[in-house]
Protein backbone atom coordinates (compact mmCIF):
# COMPACT_ATOMS: atom_id res chain seq x y z
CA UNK A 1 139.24 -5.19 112.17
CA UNK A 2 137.77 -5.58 116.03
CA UNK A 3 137.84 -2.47 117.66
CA UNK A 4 140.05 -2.78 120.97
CA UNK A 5 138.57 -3.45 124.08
CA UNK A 6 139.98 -2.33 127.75
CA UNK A 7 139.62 -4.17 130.71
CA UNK A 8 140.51 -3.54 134.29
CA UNK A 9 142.86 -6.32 136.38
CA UNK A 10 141.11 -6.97 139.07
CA UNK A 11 144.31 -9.15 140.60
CA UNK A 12 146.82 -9.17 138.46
CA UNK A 13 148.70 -12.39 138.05
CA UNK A 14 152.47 -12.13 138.42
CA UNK A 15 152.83 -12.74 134.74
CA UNK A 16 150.47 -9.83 134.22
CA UNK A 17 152.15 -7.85 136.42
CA UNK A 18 155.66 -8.42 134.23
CA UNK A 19 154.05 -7.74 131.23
CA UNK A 20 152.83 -4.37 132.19
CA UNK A 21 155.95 -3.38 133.53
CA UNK A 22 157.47 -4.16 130.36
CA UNK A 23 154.86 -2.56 128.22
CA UNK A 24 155.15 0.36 130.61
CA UNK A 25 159.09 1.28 130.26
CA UNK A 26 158.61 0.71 126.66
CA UNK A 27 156.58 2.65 126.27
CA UNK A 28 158.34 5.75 128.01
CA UNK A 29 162.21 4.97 127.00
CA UNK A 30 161.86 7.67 124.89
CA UNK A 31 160.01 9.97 126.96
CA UNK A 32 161.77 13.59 127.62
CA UNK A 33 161.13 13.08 131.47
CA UNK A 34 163.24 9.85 131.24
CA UNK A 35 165.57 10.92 128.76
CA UNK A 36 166.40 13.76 131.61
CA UNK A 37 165.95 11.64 134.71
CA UNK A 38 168.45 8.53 133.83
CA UNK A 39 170.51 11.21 131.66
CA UNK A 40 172.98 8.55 130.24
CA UNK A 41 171.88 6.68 127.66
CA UNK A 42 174.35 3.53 128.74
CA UNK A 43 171.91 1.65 130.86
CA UNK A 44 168.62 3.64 130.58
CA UNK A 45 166.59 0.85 129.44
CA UNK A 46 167.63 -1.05 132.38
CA UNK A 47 167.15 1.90 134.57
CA UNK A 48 163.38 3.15 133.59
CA UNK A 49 162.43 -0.80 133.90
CA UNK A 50 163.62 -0.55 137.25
CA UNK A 51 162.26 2.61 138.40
CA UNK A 52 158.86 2.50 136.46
CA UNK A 53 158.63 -1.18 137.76
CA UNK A 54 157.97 0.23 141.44
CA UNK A 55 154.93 1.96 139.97
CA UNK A 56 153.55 -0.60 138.58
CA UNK A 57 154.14 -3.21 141.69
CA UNK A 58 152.55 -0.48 143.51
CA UNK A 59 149.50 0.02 141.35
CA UNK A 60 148.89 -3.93 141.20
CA UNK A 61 148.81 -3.64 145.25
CA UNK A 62 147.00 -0.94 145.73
CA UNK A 63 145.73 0.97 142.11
CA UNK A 64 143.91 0.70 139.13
CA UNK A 65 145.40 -1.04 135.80
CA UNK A 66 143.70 -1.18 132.92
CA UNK A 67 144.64 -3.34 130.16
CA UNK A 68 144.25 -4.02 126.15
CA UNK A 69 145.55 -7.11 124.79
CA UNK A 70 147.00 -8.13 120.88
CA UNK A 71 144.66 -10.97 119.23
CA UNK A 72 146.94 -13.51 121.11
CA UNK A 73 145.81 -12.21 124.71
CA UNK A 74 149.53 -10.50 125.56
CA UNK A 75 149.10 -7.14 126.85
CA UNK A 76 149.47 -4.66 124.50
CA UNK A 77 149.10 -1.43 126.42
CA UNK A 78 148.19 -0.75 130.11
CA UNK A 79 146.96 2.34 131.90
CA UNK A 80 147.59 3.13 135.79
CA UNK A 81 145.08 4.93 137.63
CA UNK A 82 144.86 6.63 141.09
CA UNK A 83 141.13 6.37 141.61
CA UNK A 84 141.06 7.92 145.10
CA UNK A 85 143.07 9.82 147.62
CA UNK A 86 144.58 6.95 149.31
CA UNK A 87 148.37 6.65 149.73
CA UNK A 88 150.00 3.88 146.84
CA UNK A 89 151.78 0.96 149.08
CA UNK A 90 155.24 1.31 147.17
CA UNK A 91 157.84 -1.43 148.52
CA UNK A 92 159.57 -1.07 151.03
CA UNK A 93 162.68 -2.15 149.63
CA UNK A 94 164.22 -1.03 147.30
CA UNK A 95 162.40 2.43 147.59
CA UNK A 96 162.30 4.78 144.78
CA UNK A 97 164.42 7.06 146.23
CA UNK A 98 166.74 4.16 147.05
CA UNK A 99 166.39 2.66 143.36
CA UNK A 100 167.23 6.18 142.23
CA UNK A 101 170.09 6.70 144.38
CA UNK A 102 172.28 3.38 143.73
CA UNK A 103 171.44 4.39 140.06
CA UNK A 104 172.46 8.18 139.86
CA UNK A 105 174.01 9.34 143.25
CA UNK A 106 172.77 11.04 146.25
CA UNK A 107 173.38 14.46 144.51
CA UNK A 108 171.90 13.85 141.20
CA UNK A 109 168.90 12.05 142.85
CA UNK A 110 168.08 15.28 145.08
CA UNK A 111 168.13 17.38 142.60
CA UNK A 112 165.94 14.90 141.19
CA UNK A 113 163.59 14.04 143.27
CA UNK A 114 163.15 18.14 144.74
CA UNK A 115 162.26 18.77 140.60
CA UNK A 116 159.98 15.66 140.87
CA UNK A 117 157.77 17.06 143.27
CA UNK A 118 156.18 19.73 141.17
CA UNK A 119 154.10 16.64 139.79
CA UNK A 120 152.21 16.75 143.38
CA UNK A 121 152.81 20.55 144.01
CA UNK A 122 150.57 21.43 140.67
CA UNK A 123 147.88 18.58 141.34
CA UNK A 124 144.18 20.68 141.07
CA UNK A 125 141.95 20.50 144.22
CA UNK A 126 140.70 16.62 144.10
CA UNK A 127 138.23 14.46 143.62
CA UNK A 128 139.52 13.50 140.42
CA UNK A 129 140.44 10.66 139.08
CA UNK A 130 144.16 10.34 138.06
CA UNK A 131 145.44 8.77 135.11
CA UNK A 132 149.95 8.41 136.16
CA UNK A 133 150.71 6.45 133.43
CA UNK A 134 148.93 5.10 129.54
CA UNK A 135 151.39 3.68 127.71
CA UNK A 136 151.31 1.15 124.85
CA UNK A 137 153.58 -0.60 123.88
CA UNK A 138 155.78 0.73 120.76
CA UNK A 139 155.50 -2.26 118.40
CA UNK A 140 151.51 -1.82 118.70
CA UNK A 141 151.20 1.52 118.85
CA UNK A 142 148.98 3.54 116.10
CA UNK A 143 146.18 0.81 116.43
CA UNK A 144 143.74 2.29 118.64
CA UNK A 145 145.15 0.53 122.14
CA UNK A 146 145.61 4.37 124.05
CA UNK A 147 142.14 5.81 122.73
CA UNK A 148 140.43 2.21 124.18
CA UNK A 149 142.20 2.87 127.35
CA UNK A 150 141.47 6.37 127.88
CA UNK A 151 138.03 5.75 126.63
CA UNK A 152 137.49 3.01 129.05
CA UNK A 153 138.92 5.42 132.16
CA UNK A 154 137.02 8.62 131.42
CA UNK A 155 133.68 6.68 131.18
CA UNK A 156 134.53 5.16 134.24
CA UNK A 157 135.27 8.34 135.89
CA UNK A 158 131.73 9.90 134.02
CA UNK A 159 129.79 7.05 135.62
CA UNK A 160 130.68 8.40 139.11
CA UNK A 161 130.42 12.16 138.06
CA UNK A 162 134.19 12.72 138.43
CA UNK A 163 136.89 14.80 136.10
CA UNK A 164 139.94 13.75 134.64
CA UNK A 165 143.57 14.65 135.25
CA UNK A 166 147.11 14.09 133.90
CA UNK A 167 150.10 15.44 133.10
CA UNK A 168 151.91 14.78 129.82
CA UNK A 169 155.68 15.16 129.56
CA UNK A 170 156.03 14.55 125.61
CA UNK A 171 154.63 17.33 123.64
CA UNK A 172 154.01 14.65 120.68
CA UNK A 173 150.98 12.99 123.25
CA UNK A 174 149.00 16.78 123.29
CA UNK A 175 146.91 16.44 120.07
CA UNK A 176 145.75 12.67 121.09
CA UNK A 177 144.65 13.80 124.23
CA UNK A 178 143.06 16.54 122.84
CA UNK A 179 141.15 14.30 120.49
CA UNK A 180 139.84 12.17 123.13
CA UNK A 181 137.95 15.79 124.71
CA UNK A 182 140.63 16.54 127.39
CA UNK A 183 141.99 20.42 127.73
CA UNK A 184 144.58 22.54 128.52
CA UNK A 185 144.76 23.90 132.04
CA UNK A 186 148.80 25.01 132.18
CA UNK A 187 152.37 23.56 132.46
CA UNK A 188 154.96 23.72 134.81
CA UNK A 189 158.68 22.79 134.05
CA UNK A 190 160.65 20.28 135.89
CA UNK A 191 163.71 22.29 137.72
CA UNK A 192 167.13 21.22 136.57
CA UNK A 193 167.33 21.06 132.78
CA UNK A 194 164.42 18.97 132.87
CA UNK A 195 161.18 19.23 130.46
CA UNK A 196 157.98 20.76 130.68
CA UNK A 197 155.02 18.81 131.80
CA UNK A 198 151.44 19.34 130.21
CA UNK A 199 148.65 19.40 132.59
CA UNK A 200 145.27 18.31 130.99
CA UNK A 201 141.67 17.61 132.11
CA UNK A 202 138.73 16.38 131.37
CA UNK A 203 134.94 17.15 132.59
CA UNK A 204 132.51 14.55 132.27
């Protein structure tokens, strides 16, 4: 069998742009950040597509995706990088405080949202570049699609003498990551009943 190959969208079609967003919130239904962020399981699928469909708009605009695709060309998995230190142009409407708040409430969402800024609280001293989000998608997962995207991101990052950083929020991820040469460097735990989140990095 072919070994998987990543590439990066350079402009990603609005077809493309679906796809990822479905591979995406797919890929992180199940996820202990988004089991504790849309808390009710009536309409969470609906919910993390909506919310985690921001991210991706934004990353199409203004980000990096990379991509692997099943031997019919549909994107399989898709990885979202923050390359640089340059704001990410979300929409403008809805927001994702917005999307969060017609979804959960103004309380719920502050609590939230004060718990979701730990992510840029415990960031390490940059340049680095950032890997948000490396998802495949669960029907094709266990065929190689995550190390070819990782792969494809940390030589990247190598080529321009740069480190790695992400954060992890399901414990089951840690021994692929450490596989793929990235380690430890501590955890911090989302306020609020929510989960911890695994900070890793690698060193070229």
């Amino acid at each position: 069998m072919r070994s998987p190959v990543a590439t990066t969208l350079a402009v990603p079609t609005l077809a493309e742009v679906v796809r990822v967003r479905e591979v995406v919130s797919a890929a992180f239904l199940d996820d202990p950040m988004f089991q504790w962020l849309f808390h009710e399981p009536v309409g969470r699928t609906d919910a993390v597509a909506s919310w985690l469909g921001l991210f991706v708009e934004a990353f199409a605009l203004g980000g990096t995706i990379d991509v692997v695709r099943d031997p019919d060309g549909v994107i399989a998995g898709a990885a979202l990088w923050r390359l640089g230190p340059a704001d990410m142009p979300f929409p403008s409407s809805p927001t994702v405080g917005g999307l969060m708040m017609a979804m959960l409430g103004a309380q719920i969402t502050v609590q939230r949202g004060t718990a979701l800024r730990a992510f840029a609280d415990n960031k390490p001293e940059p340049p680095f570049h950032y890997l948000q989000f490396l998802a495949v998608h669960p029907s094709q997962q266990g065929q190689g699609l995550g190390r070819a995207l990782l792969g494809h991101g940390m030589h990247r990052a190598g080529q321009e003498g740069l480190s790695v950083y992400l954060e992890s929020t399901n414990p089951r991820n840690l021994a692929f990551y450490h596989s793929m040469g990235l380690s430890d460097i501590g955890s911090f735990t989302l306020e609020g009943g929510g989960p911890p989140a695994f900070r890793l990095w690698w060193q070229p």
